[in-house]
Protein backbone atom coordinates (compact mmCIF):
# COMPACT_ATOMS: atom_id res chain seq x y z
CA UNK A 1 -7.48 -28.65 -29.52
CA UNK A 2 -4.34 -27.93 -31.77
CA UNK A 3 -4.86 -27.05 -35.60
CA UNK A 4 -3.06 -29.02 -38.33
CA UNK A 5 -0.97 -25.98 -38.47
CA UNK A 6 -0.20 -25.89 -35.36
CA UNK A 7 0.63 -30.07 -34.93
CA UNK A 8 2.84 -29.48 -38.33
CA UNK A 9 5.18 -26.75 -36.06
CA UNK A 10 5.13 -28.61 -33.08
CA UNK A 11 6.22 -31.82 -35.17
CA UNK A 12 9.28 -29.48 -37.32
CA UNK A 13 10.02 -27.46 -33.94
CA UNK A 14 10.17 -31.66 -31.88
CA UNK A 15 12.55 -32.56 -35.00
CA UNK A 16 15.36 -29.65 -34.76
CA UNK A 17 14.86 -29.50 -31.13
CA UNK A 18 14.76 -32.93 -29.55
CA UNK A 19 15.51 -35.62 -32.47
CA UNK A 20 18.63 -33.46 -34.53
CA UNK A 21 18.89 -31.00 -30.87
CA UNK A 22 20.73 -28.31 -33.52
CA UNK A 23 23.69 -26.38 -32.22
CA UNK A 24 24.71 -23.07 -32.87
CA UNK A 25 27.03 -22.17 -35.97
CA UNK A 26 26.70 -26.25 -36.98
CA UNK A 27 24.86 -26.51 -40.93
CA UNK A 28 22.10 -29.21 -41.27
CA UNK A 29 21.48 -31.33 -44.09
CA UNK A 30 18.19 -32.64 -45.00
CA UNK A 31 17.06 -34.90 -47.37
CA UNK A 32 13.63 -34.79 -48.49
CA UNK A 33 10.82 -35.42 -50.93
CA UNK A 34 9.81 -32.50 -53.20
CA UNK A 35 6.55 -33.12 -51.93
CA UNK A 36 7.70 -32.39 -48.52
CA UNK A 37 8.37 -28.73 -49.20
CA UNK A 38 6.37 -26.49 -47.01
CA UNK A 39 7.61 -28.84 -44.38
CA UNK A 40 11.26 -28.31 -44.71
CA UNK A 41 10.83 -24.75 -44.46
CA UNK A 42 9.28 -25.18 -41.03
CA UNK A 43 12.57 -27.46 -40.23
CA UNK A 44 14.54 -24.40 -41.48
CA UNK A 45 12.76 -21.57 -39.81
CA UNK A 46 13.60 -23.70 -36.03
CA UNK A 47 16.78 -24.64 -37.78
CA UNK A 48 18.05 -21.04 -38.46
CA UNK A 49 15.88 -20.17 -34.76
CA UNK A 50 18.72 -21.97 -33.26
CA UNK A 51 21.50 -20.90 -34.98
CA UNK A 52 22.44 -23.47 -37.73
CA UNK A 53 25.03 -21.64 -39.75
CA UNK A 54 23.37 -23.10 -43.06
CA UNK A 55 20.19 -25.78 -44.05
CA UNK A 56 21.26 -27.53 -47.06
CA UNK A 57 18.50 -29.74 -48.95
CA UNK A 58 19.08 -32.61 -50.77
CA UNK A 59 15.76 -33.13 -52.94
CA UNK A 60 14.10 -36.31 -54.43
CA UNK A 61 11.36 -37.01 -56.70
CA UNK A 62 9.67 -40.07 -56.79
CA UNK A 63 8.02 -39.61 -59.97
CA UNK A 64 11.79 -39.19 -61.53
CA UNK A 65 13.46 -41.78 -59.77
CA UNK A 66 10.64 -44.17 -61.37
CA UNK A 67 11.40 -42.46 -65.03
CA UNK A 68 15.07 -43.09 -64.47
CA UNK A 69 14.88 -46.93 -63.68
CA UNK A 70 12.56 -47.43 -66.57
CA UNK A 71 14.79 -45.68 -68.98
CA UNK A 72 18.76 -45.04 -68.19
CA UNK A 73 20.68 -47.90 -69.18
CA UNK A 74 22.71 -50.62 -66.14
CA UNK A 75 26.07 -48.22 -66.55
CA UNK A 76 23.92 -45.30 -64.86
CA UNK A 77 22.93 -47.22 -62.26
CA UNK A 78 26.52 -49.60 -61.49
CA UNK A 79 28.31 -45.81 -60.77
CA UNK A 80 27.62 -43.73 -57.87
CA UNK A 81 28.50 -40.00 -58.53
CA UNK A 82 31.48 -39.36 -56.87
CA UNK A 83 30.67 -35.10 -55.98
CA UNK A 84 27.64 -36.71 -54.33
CA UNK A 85 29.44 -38.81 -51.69
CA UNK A 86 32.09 -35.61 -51.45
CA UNK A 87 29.45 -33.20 -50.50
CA UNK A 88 27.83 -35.46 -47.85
CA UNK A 89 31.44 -36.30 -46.52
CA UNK A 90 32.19 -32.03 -46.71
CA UNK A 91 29.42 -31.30 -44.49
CA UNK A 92 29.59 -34.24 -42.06
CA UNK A 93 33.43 -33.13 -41.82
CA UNK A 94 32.01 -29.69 -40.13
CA UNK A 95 30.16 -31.40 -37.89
CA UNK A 96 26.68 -31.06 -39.88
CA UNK A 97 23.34 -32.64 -38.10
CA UNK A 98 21.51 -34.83 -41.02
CA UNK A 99 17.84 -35.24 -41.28
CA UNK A 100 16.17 -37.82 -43.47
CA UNK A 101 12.57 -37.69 -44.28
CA UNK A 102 11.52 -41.65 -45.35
CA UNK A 103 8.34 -41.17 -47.36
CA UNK A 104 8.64 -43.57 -50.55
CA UNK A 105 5.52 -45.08 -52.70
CA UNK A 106 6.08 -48.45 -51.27
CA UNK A 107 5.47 -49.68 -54.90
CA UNK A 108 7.96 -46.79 -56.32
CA UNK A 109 9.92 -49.50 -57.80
CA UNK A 110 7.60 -52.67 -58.12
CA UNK A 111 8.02 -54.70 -61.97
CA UNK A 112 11.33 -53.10 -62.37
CA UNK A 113 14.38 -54.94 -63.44
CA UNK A 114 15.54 -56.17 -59.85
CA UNK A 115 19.24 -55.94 -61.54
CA UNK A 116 18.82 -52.09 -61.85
CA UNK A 117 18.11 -52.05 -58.04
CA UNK A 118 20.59 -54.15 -56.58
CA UNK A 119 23.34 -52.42 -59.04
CA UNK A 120 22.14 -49.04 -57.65
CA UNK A 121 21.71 -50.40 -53.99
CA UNK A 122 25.35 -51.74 -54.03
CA UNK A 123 26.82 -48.49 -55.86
CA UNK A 124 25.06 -46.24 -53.21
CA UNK A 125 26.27 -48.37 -50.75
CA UNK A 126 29.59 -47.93 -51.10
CA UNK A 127 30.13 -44.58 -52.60
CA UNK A 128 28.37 -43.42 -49.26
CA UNK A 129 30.84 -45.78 -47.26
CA UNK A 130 33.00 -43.27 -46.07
CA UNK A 131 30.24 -41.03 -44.70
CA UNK A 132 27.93 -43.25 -43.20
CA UNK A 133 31.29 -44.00 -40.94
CA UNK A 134 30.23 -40.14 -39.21
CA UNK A 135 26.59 -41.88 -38.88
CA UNK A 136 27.05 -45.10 -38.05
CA UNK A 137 29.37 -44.38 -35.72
CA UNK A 138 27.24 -41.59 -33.90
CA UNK A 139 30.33 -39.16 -34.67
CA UNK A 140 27.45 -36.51 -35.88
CA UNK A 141 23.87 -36.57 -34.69
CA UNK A 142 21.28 -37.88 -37.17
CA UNK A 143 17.32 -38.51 -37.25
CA UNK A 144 15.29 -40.21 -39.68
CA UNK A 145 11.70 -39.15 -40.00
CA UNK A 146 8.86 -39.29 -42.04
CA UNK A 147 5.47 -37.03 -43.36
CA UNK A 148 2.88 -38.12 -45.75
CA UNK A 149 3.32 -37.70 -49.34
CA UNK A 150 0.43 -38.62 -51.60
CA UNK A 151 1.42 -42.13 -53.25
CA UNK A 152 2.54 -43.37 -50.01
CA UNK A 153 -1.15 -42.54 -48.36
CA UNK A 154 -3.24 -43.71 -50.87
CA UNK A 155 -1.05 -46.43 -51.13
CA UNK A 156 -1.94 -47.32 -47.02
CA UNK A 157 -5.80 -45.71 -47.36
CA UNK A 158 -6.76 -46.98 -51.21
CA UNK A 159 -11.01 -46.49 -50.31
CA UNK A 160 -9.97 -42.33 -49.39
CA UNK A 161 -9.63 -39.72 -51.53
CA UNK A 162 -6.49 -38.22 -51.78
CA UNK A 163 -7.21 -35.21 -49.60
CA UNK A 164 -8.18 -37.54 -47.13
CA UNK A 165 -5.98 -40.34 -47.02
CA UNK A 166 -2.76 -37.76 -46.74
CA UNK A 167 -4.95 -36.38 -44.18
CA UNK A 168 -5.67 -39.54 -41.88
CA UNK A 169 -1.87 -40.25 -42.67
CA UNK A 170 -0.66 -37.45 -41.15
CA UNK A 171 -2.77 -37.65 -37.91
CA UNK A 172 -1.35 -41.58 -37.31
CA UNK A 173 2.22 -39.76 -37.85
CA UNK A 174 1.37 -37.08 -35.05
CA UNK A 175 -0.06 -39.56 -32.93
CA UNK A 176 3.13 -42.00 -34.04
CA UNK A 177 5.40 -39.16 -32.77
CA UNK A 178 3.48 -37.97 -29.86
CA UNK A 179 2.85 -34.82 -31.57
CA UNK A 180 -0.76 -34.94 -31.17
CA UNK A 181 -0.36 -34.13 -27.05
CA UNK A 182 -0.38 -31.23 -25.27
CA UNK A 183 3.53 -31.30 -24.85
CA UNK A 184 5.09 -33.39 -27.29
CA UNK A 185 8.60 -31.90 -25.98
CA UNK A 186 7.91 -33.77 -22.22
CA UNK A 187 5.96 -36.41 -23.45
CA UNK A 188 9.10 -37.51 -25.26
CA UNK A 189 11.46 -37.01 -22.39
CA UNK A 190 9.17 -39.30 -19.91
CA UNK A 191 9.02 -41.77 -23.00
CA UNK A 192 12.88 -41.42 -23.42
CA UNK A 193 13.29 -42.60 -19.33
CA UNK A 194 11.28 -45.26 -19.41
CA UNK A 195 13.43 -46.94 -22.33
CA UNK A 196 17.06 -46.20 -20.58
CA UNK A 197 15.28 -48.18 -17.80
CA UNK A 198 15.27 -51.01 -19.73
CA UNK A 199 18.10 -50.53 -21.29
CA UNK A 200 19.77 -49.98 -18.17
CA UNK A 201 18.44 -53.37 -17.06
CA UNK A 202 19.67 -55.19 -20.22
CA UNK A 203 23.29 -54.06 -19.50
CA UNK A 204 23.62 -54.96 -16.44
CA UNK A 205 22.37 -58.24 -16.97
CA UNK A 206 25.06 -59.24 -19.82
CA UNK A 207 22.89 -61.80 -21.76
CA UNK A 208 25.05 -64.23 -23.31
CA UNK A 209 22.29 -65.38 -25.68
CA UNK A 210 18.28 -64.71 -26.26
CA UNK A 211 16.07 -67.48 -27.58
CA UNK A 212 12.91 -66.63 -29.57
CA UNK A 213 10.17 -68.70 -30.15
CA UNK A 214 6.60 -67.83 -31.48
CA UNK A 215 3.43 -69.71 -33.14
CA UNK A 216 4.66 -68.48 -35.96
CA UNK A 217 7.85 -71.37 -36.32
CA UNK A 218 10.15 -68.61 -35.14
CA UNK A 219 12.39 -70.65 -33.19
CA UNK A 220 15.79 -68.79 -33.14
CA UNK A 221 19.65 -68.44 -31.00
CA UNK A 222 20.86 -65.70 -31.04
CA UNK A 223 24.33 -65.28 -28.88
CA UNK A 224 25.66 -61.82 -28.41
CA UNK A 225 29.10 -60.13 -28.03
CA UNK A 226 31.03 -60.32 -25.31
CA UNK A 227 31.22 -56.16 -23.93
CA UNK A 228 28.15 -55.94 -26.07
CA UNK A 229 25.89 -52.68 -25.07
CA UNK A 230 22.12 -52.28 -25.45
CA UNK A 231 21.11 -48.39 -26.87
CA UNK A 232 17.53 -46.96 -27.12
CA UNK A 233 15.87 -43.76 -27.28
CA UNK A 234 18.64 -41.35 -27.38
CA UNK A 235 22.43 -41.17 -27.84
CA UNK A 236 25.52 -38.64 -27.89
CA UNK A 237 27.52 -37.65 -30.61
CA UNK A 238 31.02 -37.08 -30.47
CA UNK A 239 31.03 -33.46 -29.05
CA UNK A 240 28.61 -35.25 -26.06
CA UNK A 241 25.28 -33.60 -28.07
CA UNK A 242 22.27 -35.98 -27.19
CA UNK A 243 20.18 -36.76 -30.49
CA UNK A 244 17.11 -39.16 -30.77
CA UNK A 245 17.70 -41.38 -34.22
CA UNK A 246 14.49 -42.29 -35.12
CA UNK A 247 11.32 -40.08 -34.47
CA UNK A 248 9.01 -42.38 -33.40
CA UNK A 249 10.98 -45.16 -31.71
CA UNK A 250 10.01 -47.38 -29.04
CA UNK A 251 13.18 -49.68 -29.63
CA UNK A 252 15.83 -50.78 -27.41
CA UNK A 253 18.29 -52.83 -29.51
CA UNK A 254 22.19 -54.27 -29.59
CA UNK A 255 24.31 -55.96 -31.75
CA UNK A 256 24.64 -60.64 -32.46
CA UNK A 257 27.82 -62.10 -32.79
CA UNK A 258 27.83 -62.14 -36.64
CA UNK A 259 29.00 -65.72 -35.97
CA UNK A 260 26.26 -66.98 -33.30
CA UNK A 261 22.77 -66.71 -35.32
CA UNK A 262 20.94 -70.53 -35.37
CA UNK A 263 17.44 -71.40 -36.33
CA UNK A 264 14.60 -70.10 -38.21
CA UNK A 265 12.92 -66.72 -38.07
CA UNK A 266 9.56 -65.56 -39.26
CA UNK A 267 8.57 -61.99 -40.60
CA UNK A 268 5.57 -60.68 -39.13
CA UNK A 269 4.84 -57.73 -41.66
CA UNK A 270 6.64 -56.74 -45.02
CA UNK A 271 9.54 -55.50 -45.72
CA UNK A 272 9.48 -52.60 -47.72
CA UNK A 273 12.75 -52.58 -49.89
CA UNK A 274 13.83 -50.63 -52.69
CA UNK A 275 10.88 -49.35 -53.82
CA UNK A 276 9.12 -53.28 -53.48
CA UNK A 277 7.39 -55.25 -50.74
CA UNK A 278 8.30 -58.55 -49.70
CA UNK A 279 6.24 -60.51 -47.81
CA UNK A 280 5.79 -63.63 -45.39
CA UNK A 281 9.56 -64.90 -45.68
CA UNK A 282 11.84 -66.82 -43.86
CA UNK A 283 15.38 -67.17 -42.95
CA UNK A 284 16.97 -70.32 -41.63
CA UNK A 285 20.32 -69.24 -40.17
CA UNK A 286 23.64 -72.13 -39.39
CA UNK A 287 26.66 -70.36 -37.41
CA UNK A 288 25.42 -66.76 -37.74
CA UNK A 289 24.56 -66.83 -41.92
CA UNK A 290 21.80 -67.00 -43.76
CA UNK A 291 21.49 -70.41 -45.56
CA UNK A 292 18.19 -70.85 -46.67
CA UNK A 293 15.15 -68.55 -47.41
CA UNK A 294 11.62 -68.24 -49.08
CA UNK A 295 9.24 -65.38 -49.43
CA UNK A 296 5.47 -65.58 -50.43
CA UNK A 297 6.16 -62.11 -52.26
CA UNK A 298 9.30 -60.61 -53.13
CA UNK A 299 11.58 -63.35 -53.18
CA UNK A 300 13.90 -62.50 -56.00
CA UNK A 301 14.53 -58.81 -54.17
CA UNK A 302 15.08 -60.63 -51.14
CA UNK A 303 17.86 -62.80 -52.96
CA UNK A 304 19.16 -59.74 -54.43
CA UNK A 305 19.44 -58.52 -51.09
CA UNK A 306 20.94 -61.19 -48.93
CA UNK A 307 23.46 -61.28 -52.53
CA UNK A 308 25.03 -58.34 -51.86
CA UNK A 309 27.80 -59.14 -50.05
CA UNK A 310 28.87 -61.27 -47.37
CA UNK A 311 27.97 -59.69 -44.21
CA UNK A 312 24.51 -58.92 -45.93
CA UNK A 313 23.68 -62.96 -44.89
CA UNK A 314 24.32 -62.12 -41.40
CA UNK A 315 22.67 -60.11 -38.73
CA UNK A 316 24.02 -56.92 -37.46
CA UNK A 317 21.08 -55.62 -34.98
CA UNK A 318 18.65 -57.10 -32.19
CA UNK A 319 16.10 -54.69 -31.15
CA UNK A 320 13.35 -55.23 -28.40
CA UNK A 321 9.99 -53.19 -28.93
CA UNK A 322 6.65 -54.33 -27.09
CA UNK A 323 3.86 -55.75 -29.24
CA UNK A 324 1.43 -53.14 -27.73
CA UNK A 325 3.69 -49.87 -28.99
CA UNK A 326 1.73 -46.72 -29.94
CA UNK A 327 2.70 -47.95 -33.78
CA UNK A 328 1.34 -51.40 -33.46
CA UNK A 329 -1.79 -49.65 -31.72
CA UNK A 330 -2.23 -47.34 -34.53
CA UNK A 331 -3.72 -50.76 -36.97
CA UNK A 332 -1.80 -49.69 -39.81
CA UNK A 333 0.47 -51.48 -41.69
CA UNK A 334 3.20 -48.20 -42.88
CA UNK A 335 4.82 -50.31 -45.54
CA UNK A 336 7.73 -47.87 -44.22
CA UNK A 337 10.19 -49.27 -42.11
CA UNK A 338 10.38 -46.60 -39.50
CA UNK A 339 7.26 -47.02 -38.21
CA UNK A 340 6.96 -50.62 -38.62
CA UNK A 341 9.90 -51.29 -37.12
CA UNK A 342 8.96 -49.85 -33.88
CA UNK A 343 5.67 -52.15 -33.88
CA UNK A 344 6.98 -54.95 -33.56
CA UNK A 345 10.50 -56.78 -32.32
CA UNK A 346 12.61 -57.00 -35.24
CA UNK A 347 16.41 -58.04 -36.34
CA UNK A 348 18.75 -56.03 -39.21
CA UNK A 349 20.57 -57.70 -41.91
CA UNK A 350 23.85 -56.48 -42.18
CA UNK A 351 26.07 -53.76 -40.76
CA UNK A 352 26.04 -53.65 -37.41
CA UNK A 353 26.41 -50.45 -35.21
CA UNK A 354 30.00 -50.19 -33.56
CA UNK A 355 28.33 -47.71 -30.60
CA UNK A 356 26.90 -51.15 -29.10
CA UNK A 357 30.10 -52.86 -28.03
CA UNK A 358 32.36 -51.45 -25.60
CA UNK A 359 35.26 -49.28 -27.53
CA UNK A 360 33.42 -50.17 -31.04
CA UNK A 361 34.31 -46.60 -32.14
CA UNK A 362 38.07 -46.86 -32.21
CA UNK A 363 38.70 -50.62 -32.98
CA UNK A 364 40.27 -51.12 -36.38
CA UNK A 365 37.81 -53.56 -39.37
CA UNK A 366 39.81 -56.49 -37.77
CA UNK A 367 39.20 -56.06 -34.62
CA UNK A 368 35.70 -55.24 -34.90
CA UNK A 369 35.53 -58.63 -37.06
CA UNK A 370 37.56 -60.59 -34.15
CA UNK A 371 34.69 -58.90 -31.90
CA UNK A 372 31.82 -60.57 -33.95
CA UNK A 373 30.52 -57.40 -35.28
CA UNK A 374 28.97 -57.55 -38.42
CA UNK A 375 30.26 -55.10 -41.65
CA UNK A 376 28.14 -54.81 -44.76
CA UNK A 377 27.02 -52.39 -47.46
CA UNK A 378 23.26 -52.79 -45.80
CA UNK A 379 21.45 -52.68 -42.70
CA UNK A 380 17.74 -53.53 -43.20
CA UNK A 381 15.53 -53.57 -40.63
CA UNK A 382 12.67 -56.25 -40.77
CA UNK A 383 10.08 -57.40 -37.88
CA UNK A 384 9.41 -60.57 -36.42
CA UNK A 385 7.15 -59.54 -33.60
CA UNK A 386 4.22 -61.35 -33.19
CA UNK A 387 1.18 -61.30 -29.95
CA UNK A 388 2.89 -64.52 -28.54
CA UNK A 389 6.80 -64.37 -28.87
CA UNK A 390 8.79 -65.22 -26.29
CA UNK A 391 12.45 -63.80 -25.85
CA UNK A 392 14.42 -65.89 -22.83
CA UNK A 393 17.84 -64.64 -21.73
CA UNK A 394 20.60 -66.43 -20.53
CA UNK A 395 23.53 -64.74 -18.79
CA UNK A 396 26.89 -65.95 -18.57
CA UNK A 397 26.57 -68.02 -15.39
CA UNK A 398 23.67 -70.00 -16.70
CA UNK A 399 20.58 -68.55 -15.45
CA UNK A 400 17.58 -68.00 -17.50
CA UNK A 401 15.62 -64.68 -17.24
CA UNK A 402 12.00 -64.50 -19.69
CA UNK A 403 12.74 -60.76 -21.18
CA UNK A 404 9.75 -60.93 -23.70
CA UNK A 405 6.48 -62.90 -22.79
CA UNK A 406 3.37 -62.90 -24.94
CA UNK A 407 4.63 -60.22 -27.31
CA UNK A 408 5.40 -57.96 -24.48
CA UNK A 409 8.11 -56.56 -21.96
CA UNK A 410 8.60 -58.72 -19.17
CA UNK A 411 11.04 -56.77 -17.33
């Protein structure tokens, strides 16, 4: 059996080697919790092992970005340093790899002025416009991630001490990311076939729309692009280097016509956003937007959110994930998006990725707008799996295919 030790390698070595896949003379960037030290230095050691030319850290500290909202006045937050966006933008111009470790108190930011956090969310949002362009549009290789940090597991594990909650955290993480077998490095590959296959199916297919319906109330149209293409697992950046996004992911997902979006949809687990959670809400979409909502929990974030600008009312991802993934498994609500979005079905409000329509990359804002493709500041992930949804497919010609039955894969 491995040590912790030895799953905490494996895990760093799985990161630089299989999710980032670092080349030779090529800097990575990482961003990271202080907490998360000794961690990125295992990232580094494989990093340098395969040649990065530099590992540059960008650290964050929970406890100060709490201190900061409760004390720096609205200017602070309503201006987004501009040397900040410049030195992400410098590195993704040399064709840096960028790691993101996700591992926020899921109440960082809870009883603080929502104003603050939208005026910081939209600031962000678009003083990081430019570079999330070399992201977004798979032009450098990326992977988010996540480790424990202490907040977050007591936060998930509130009966354990603190030794032991990070600890039980980090063994649903390993067994999240596959980590805890004996060859996390093939396990991944064999997991990484068997979602092309479906993605492969989905493509050829050329769904025109997909209707979901659940117990729930979820009862929702969703049309899709013409020349639309479904992504999962894995992907190339523009020098052909295959990457894996999100470590774990069990998704395979595509873009709506940001115009084609009727019904009602049902979350079926929080949202964790900005630092708050918000809880059993709704959305009742007319002609692709947004038009009515409710939350049990959260609902003035959520109206902060869907405020932010236009496209942030619309939907700019579909993604298809079985009810019976390894996350959903697990019996742990994450409260962290990357994990909980790949238990469960789930949509994104907001931008939309231009890799999943056909020539996305090079058409011009109009064009990708004439294309129905969503553009926003966000993209926020949220879940609407549930044990009993159903996802039917039409194609173009009329016939109806079930692609989701009873929570689960169908095809």
């Amino acid at each position: 059996m491995k040590s912790f030790e030895e799953k905490v390698s494996d895990y760093a070595k799985l990161v630089v080697e299989v999710g980032i896949n670092v080349q030779a003379n090529e800097p990575l960037v990482i961003t990271a919790p202080v907490e998360g030290a000794e961690f990125v230095r295992e990232l580094a050691k494989f990093a340098y092992a395969k040649k990065a030319s530099e590992v540059f850290v960008n650290w964050n500290d929970d406890v100060l970005t709490r201190l900061k909202y409760e004390n720096a006045p609205m200017e602070v937050f309503e201006e987004f340093p501009k040397w900040r966006a410049d030195m992400m933008e410098y590195y993704a111009k040399k064709g840096a790899g960028f790691i993101s470790i996700h591992a926020d108190d899921p109440n960082l930011l809870k009883g603080i002025d929502t104003e603050k956090i939208a005026a910081a969310n939209k600031s962000s949002s678009i003083g990081l416009r430019e570079f999330r362009k070399y992201t977004m549009n798979d032009i450098n290789s990326w992977c988010v991630i996540s480790i424990p940090t202490l907040n977050w597991a007591k936060s998930l594990f509130p009966d354990l001490s603190s030794k032991e909650a990070v600890e039980k955290l980090w063994d649903a993480i390993f067994k999240a990311t596959r980590v805890d077998l004996d060859d996390p490095v093939a396990a991944w590959k064999d997991h990484l076939e068997s979602l092309e296959r479906r993605m492969n199916y989905l493509n050829e297919k050329k769904f025109k729309t997909l209707h979901y319906t659940s117990s729930n109330g979820t009862d929702l149209t969703v049309n899709l692009p013409k020349n639309h293409i479904w992504a999962g697992g894995g992907g190339k950046n523009s020098e052909g280097v295959y990457f894996v996004a999100n470590m774990p992911t069990e998704e395979v997902f595509t873009m709506p016509h940001k115009y084609g979006v009727d019904g009602v949809v049902y979350s079926s687990k929080p949202l964790n956003y900005s630092g708050n959670l918000i809880e059993d809400f709704k959305l009742v979409f007319e002609n692709g937007k947004v038009v009515d909502f409710d939350a049990r929990e959260g609902k003035s974030i959520l109206e902060e959110m869907l405020n932010m600008d236009e496209g942030a009312r619309r939907l700019g991802e579909v993604a298809l994930v079985p009810y019976s993934s390894p996350i959903q498994k697990a019996g742990i609500l994450f409260k962290n998006t990357l994990f909980d979005e790949n238990a469960s079905c789930h949509f994104a409000l907001g931008k939309a990725y231009p890799t999943n329509i056909e020539n996305g990359v090079n058409m011009s804002e109009k064009e990708l707008d004439e294309n129905g493709v969503n553009d926003s500041l966000i993209h926020v992930d949220f879940m609407v799996g549930t044990s009993d949804l159903s996802i039917v497919g039409e194609t173009e010609d009329g016939e109806e295919y079930i692609i989701f039955e009873n929570g689960e894969w169908n095809i």
